[in-house]
N, C-alpha and C. Protein backbone atom coordinates (compact mmCIF):
# COMPACT_ATOMS: atom_id res chain seq x y z
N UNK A 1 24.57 11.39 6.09
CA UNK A 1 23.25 11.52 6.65
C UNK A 1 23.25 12.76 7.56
N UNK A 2 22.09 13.37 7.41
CA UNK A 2 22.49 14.78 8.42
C UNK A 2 20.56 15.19 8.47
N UNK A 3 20.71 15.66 9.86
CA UNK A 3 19.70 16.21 10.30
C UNK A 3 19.23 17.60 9.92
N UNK A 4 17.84 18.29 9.83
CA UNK A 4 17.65 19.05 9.33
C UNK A 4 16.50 19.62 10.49
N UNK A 5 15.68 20.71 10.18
CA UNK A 5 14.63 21.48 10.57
C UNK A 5 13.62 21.60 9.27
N UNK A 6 12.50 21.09 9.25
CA UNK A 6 11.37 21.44 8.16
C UNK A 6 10.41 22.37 8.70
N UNK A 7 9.68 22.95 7.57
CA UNK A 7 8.17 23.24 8.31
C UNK A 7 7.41 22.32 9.19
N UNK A 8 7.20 21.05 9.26
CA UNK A 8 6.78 20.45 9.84
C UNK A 8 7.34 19.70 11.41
N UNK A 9 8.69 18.83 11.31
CA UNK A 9 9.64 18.27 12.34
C UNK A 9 10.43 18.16 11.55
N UNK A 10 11.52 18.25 12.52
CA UNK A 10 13.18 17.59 12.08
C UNK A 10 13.14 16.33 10.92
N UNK A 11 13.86 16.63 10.01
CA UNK A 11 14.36 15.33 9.01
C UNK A 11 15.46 14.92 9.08
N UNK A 12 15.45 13.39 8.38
CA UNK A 12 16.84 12.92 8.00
C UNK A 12 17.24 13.02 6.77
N UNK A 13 18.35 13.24 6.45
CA UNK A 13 18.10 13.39 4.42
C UNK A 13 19.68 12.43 4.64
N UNK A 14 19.24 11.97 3.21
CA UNK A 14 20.53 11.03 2.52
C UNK A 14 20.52 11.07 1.00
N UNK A 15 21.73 10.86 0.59
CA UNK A 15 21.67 10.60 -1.02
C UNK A 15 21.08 9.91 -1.11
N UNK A 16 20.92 9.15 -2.56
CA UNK A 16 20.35 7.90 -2.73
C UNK A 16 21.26 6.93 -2.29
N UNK A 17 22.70 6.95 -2.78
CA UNK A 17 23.69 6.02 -2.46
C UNK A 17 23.74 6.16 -1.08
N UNK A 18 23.14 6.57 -0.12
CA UNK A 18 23.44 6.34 1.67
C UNK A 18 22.38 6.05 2.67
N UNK A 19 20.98 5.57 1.44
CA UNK A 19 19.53 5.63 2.22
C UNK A 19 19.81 4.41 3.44
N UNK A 20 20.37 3.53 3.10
CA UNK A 20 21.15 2.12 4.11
C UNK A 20 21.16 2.42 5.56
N UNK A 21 21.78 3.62 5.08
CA UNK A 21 22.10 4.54 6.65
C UNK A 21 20.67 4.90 7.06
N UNK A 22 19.98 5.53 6.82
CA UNK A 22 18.68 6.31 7.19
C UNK A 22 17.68 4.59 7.77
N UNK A 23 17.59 3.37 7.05
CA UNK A 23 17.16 2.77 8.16
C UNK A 23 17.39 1.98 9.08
N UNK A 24 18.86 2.25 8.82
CA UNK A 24 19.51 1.62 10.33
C UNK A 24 19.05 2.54 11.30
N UNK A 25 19.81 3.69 11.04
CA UNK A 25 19.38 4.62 11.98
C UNK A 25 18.44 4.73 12.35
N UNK A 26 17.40 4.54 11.64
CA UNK A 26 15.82 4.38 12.65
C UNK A 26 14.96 3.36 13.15
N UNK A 27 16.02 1.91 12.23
CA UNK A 27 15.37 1.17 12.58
C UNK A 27 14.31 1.09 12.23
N UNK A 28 14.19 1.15 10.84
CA UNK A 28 13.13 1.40 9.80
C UNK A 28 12.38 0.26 8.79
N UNK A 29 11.55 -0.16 8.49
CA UNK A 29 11.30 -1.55 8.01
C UNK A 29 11.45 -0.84 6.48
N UNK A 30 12.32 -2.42 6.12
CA UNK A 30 12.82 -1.45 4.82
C UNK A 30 11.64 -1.66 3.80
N UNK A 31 10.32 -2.03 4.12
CA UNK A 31 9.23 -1.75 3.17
C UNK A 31 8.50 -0.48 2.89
N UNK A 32 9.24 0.53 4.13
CA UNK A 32 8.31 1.47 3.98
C UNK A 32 9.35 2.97 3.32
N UNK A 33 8.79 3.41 2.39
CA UNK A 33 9.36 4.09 1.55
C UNK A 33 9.53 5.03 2.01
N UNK A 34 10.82 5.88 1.49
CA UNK A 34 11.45 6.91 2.03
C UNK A 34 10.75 8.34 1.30
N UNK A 35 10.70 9.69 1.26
CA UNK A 35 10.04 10.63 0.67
C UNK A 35 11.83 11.15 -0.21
N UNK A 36 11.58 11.84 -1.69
CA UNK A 36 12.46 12.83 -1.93
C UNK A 36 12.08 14.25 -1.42
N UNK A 37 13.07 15.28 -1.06
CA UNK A 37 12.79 16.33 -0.69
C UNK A 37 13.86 16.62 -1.52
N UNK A 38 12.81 18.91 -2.51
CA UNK A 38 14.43 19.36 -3.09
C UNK A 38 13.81 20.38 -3.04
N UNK A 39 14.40 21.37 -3.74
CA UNK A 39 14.15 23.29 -3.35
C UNK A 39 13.24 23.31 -3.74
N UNK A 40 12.98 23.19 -5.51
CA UNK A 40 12.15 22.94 -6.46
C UNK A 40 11.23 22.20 -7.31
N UNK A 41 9.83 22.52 -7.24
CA UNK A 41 9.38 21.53 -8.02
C UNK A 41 10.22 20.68 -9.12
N UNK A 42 10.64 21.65 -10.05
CA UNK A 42 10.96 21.36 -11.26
C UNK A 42 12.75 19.92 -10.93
N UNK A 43 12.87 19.65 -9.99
CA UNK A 43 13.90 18.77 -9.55
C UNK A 43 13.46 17.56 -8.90
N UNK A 44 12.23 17.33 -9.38
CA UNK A 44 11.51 16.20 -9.42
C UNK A 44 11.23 15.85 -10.77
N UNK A 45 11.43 16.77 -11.97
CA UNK A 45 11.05 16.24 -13.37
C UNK A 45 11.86 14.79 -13.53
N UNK A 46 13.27 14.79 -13.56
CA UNK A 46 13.52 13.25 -13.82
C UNK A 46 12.98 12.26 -12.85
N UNK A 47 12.34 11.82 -11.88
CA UNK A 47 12.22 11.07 -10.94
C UNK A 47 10.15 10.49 -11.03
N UNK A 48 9.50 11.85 -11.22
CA UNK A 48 8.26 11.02 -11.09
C UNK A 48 7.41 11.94 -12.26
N UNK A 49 6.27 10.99 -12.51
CA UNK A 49 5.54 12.07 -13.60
C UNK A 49 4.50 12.96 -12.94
N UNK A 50 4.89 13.97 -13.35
CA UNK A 50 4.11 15.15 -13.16
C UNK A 50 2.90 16.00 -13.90
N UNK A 51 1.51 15.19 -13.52
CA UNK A 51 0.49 15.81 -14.54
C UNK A 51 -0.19 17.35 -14.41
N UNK A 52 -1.03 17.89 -14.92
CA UNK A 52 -1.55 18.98 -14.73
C UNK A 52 -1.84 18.95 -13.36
N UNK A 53 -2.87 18.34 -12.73
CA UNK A 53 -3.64 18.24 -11.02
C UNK A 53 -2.25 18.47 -10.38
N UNK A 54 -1.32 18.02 -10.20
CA UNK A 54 -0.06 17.33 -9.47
C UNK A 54 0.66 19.35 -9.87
N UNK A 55 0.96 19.83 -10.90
CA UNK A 55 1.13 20.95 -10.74
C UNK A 55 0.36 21.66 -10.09
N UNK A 56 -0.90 21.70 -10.17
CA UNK A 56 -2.04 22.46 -9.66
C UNK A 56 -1.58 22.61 -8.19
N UNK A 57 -1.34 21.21 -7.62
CA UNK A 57 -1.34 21.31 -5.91
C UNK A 57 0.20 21.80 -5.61
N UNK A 58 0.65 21.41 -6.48
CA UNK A 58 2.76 21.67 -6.12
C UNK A 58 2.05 23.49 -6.10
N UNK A 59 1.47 23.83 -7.05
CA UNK A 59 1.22 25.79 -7.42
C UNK A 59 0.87 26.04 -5.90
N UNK A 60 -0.18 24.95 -5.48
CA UNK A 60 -0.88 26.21 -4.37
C UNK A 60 -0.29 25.72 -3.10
N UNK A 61 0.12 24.47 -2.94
CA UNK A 61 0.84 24.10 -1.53
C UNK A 61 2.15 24.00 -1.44
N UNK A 62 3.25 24.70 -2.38
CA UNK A 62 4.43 24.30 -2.02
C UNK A 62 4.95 25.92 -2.33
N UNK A 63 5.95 26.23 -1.49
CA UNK A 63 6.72 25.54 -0.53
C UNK A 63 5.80 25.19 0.55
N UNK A 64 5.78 23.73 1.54
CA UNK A 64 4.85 23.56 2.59
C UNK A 64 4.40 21.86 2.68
N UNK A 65 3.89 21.74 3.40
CA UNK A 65 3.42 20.33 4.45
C UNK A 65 2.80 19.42 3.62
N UNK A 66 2.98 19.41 2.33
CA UNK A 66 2.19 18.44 1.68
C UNK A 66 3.22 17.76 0.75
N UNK A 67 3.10 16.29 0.70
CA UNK A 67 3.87 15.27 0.26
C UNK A 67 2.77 14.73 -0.66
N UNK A 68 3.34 14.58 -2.21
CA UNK A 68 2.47 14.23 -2.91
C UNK A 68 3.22 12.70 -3.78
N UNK A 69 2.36 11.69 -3.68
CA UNK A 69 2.80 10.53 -4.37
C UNK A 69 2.29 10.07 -5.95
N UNK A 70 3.31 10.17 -6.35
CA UNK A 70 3.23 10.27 -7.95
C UNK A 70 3.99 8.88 -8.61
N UNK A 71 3.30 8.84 -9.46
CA UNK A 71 4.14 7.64 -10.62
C UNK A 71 5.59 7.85 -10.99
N UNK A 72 6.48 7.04 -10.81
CA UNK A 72 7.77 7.23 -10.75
C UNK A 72 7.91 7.00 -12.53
N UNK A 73 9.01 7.29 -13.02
CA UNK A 73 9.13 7.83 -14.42
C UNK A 73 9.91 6.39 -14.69
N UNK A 74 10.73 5.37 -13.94
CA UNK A 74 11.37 4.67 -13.90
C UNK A 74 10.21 3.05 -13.72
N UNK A 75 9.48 2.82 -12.68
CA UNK A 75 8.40 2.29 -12.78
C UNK A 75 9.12 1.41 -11.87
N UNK A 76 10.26 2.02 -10.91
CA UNK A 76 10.77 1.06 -9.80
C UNK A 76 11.20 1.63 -8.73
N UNK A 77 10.69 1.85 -7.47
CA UNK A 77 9.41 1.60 -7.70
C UNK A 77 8.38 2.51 -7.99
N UNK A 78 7.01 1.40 -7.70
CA UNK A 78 6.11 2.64 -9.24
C UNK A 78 5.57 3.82 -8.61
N UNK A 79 6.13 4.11 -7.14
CA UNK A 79 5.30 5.78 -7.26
C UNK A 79 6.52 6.22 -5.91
N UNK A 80 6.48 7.46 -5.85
CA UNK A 80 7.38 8.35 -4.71
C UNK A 80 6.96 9.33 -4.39
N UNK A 81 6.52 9.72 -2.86
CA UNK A 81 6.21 10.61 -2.35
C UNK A 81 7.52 11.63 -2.51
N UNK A 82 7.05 12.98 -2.86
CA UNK A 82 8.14 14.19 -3.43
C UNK A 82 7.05 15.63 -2.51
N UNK A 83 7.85 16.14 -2.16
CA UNK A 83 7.84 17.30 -1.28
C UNK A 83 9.36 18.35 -1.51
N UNK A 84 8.60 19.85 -1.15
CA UNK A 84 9.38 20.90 -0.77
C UNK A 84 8.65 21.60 0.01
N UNK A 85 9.71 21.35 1.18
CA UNK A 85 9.32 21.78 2.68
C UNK A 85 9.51 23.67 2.48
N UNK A 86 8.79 24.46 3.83
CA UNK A 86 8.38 25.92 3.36
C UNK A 86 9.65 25.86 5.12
N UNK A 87 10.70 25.73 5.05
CA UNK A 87 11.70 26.23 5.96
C UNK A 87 13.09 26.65 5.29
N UNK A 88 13.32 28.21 5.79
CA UNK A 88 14.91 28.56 5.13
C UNK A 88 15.92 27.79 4.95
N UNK A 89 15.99 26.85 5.81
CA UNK A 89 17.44 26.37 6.44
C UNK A 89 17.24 25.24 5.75
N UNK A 90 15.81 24.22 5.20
CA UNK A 90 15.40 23.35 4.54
C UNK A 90 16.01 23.52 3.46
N UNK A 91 15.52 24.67 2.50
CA UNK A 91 15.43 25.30 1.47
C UNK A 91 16.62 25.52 1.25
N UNK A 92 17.99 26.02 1.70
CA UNK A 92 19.41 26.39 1.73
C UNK A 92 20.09 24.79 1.50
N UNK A 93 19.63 24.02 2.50
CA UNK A 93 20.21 22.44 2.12
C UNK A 93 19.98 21.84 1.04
N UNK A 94 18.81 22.39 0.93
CA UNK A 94 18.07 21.41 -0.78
C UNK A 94 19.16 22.47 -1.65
N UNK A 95 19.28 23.60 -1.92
CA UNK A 95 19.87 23.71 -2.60
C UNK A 95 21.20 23.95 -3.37
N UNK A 96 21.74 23.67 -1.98
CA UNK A 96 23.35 23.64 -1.72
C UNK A 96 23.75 22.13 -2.33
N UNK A 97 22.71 21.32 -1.98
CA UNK A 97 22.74 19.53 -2.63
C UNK A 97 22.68 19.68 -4.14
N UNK A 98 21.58 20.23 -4.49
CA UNK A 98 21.55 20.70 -6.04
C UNK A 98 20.87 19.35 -6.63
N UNK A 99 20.17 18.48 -5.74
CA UNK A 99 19.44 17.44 -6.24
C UNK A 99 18.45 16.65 -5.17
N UNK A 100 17.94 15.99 -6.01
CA UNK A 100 16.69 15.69 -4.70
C UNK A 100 17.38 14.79 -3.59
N UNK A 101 16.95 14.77 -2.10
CA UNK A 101 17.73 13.75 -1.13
C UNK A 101 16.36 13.00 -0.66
N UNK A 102 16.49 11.73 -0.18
CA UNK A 102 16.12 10.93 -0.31
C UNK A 102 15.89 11.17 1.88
N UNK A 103 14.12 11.50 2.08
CA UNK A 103 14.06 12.22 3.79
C UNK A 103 13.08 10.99 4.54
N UNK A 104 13.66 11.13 5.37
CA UNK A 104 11.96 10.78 6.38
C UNK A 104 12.19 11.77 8.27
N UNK A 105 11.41 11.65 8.79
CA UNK A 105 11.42 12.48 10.42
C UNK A 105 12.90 11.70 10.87
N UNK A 106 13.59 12.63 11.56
CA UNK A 106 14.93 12.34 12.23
C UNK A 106 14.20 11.58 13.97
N UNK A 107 13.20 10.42 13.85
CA UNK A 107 13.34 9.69 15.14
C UNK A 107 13.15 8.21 14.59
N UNK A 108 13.49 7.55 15.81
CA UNK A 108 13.19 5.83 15.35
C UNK A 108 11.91 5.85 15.21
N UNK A 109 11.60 4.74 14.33
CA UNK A 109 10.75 3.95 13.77
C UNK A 109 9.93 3.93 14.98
N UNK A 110 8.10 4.55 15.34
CA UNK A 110 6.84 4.26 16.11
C UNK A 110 7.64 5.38 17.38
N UNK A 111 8.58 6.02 17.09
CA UNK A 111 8.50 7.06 18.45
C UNK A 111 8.28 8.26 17.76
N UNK A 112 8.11 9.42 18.59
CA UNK A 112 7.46 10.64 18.44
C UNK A 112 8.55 11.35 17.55
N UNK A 113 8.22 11.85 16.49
CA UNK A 113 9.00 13.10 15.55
C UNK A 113 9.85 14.12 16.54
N UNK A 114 11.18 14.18 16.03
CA UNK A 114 11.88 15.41 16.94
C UNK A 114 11.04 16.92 16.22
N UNK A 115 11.60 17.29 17.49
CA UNK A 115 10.40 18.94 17.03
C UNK A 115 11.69 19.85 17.55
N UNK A 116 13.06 19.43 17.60
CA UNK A 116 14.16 20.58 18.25
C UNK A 116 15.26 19.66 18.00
N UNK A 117 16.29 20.55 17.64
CA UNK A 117 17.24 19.81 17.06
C UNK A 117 18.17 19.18 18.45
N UNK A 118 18.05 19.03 19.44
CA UNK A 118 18.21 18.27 20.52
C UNK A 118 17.45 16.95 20.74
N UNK A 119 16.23 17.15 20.04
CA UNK A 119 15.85 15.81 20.17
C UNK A 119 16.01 14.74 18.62
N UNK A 120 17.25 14.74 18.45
CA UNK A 120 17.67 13.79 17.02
C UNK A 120 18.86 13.23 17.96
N UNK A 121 18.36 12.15 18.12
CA UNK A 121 19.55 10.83 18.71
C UNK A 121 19.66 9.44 18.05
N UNK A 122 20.02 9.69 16.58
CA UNK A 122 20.06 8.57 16.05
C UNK A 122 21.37 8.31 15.74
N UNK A 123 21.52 7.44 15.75
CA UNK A 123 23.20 6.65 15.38
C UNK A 123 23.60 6.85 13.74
N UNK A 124 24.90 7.58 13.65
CA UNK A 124 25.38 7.63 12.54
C UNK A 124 24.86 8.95 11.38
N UNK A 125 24.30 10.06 12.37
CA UNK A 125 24.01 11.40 12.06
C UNK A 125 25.09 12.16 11.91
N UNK A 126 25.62 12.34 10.41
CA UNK A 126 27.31 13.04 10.62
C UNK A 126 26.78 14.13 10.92
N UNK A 127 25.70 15.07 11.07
CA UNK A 127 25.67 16.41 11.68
C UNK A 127 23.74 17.23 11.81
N UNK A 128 23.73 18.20 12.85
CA UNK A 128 22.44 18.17 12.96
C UNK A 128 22.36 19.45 12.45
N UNK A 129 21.53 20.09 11.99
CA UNK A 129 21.49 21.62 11.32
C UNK A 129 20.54 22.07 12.36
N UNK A 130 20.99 23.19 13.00
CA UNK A 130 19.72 23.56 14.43
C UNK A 130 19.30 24.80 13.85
N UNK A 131 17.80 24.94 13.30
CA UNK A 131 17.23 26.26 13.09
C UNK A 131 16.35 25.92 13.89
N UNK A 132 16.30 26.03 15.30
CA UNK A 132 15.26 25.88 16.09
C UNK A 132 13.97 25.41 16.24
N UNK A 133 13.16 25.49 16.95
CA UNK A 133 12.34 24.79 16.88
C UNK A 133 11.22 24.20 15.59
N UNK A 134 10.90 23.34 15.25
CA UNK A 134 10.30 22.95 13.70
C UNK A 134 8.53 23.44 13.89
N UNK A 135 8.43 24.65 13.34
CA UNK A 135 7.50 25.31 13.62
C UNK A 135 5.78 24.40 13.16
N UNK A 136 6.04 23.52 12.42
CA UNK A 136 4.76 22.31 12.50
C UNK A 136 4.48 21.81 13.64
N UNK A 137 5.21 20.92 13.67
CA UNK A 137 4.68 20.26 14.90
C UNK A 137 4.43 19.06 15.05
N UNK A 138 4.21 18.83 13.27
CA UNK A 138 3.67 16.99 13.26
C UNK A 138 4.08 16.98 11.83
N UNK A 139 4.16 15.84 11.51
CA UNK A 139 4.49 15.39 9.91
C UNK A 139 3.36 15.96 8.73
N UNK A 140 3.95 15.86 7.74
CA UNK A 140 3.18 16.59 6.38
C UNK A 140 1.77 15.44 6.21
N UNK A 141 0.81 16.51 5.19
CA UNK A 141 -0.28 15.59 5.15
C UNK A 141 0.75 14.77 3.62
N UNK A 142 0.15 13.65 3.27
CA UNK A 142 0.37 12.86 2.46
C UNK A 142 -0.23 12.26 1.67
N UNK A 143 -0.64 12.87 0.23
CA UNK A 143 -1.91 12.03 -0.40
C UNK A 143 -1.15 11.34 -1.62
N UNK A 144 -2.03 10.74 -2.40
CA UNK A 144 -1.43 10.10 -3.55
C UNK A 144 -2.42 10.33 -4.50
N UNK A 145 -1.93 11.02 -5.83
CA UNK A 145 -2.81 11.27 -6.69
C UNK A 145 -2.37 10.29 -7.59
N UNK A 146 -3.92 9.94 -7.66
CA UNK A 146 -4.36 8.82 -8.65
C UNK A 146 -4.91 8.97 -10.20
N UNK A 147 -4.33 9.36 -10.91
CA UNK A 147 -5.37 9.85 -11.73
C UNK A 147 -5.63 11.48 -11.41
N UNK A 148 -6.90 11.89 -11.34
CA UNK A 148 -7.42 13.15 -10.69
C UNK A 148 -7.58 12.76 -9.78
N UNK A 149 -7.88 11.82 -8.95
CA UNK A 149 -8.23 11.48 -7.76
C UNK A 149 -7.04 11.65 -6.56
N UNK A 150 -7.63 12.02 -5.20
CA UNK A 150 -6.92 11.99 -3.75
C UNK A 150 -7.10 11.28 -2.87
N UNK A 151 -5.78 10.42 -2.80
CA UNK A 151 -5.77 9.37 -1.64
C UNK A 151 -5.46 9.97 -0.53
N UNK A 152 -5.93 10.15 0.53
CA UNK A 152 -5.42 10.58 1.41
C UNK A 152 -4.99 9.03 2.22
N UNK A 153 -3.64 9.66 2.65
CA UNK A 153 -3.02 8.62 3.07
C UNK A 153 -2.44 8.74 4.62
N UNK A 154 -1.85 10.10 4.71
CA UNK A 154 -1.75 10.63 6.24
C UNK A 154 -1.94 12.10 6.25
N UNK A 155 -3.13 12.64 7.20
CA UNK A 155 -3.63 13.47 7.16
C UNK A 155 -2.40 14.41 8.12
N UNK A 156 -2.31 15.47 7.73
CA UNK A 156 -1.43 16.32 8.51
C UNK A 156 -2.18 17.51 8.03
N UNK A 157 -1.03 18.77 8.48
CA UNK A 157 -1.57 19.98 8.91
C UNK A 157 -2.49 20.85 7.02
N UNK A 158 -1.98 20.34 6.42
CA UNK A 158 -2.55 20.61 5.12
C UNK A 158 -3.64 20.15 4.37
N UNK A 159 -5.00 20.79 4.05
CA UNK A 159 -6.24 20.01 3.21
C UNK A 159 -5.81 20.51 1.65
N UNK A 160 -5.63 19.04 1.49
CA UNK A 160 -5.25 19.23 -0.25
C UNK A 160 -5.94 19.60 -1.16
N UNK A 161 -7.68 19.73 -0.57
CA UNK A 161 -8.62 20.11 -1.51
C UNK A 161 -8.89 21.33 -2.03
């Protein structure tokens, strides 16, 4: 498990085999789903389906603050928020991993997002990556495309329209 810097706030990333860790560490209710983060769109092809609209928005908002929830290709479960964050040091981890990691904000569960890699104090962080301050400020917007349709689900610094 290791801390990061996004466009938005600090993350936690884990394999899939170590997500266990990510909600201890935050003390996370394990109903609420974790996001994949990877360099590239195209490293989400095995994991969720990807229609025309869903390219459309990956074309004009990524790299950047928007988390898009899509139908998982597996149908377990049936959809996963997938993002590629617009930070170097993001972008260098995703692709040094060479596969999608499994993120959410590096603070406990209902407290405020770290915004500096000093403020990640969670238990069982084998290491924090400090590219200074996380030039967002607040978490990604988050919609879920339905069809053609946009759920907006958590509004952040990005209008998906």
């Amino acid at each position: 498990m290791v801390a990061f810097p996004t466009d938005t706030v600090y993350g936690l990333a884990a394999l899939p085999s170590a997500v266990e860790k990510i909600y201890a560490a935050k003390e996370r209710p394990a109903d609420k789903q974790l996001i994949a983060m990877a360099a590239e769109p195209a490293d989400f092809e095995a994991l969720v389906e990807i229609s025309a609209r869903a390219r459309e928005l990956m074309a004009r908002h990524w790299p950047g603050a928007l988390t898009l929830v899509l139908p998982t290709r597996s149908g377990e479960p049936p959809t996963l928020g997938v993002r590629v964050p617009a930070h170097p040091l993001a972008l260098e981890l995703l692709r040094a991993v060479g596969e999608p990691v499994l993120t959410t904000s590096a603070n406990r569960s209902q407290e405020p997002p770290a915004l500096v890699a000093g403020q990640v104090r969670l238990p069982g962080v084998g290491a924090v990556l400090d590219g200074g301050p996380a030039p967002g400020g607040r978490p990604s917007t988050v919609v879920a495309l339905e069809g053609e349709r946009l759920r907006l689900i958590r509004v952040g610094p990005v209008d998906p329209k």
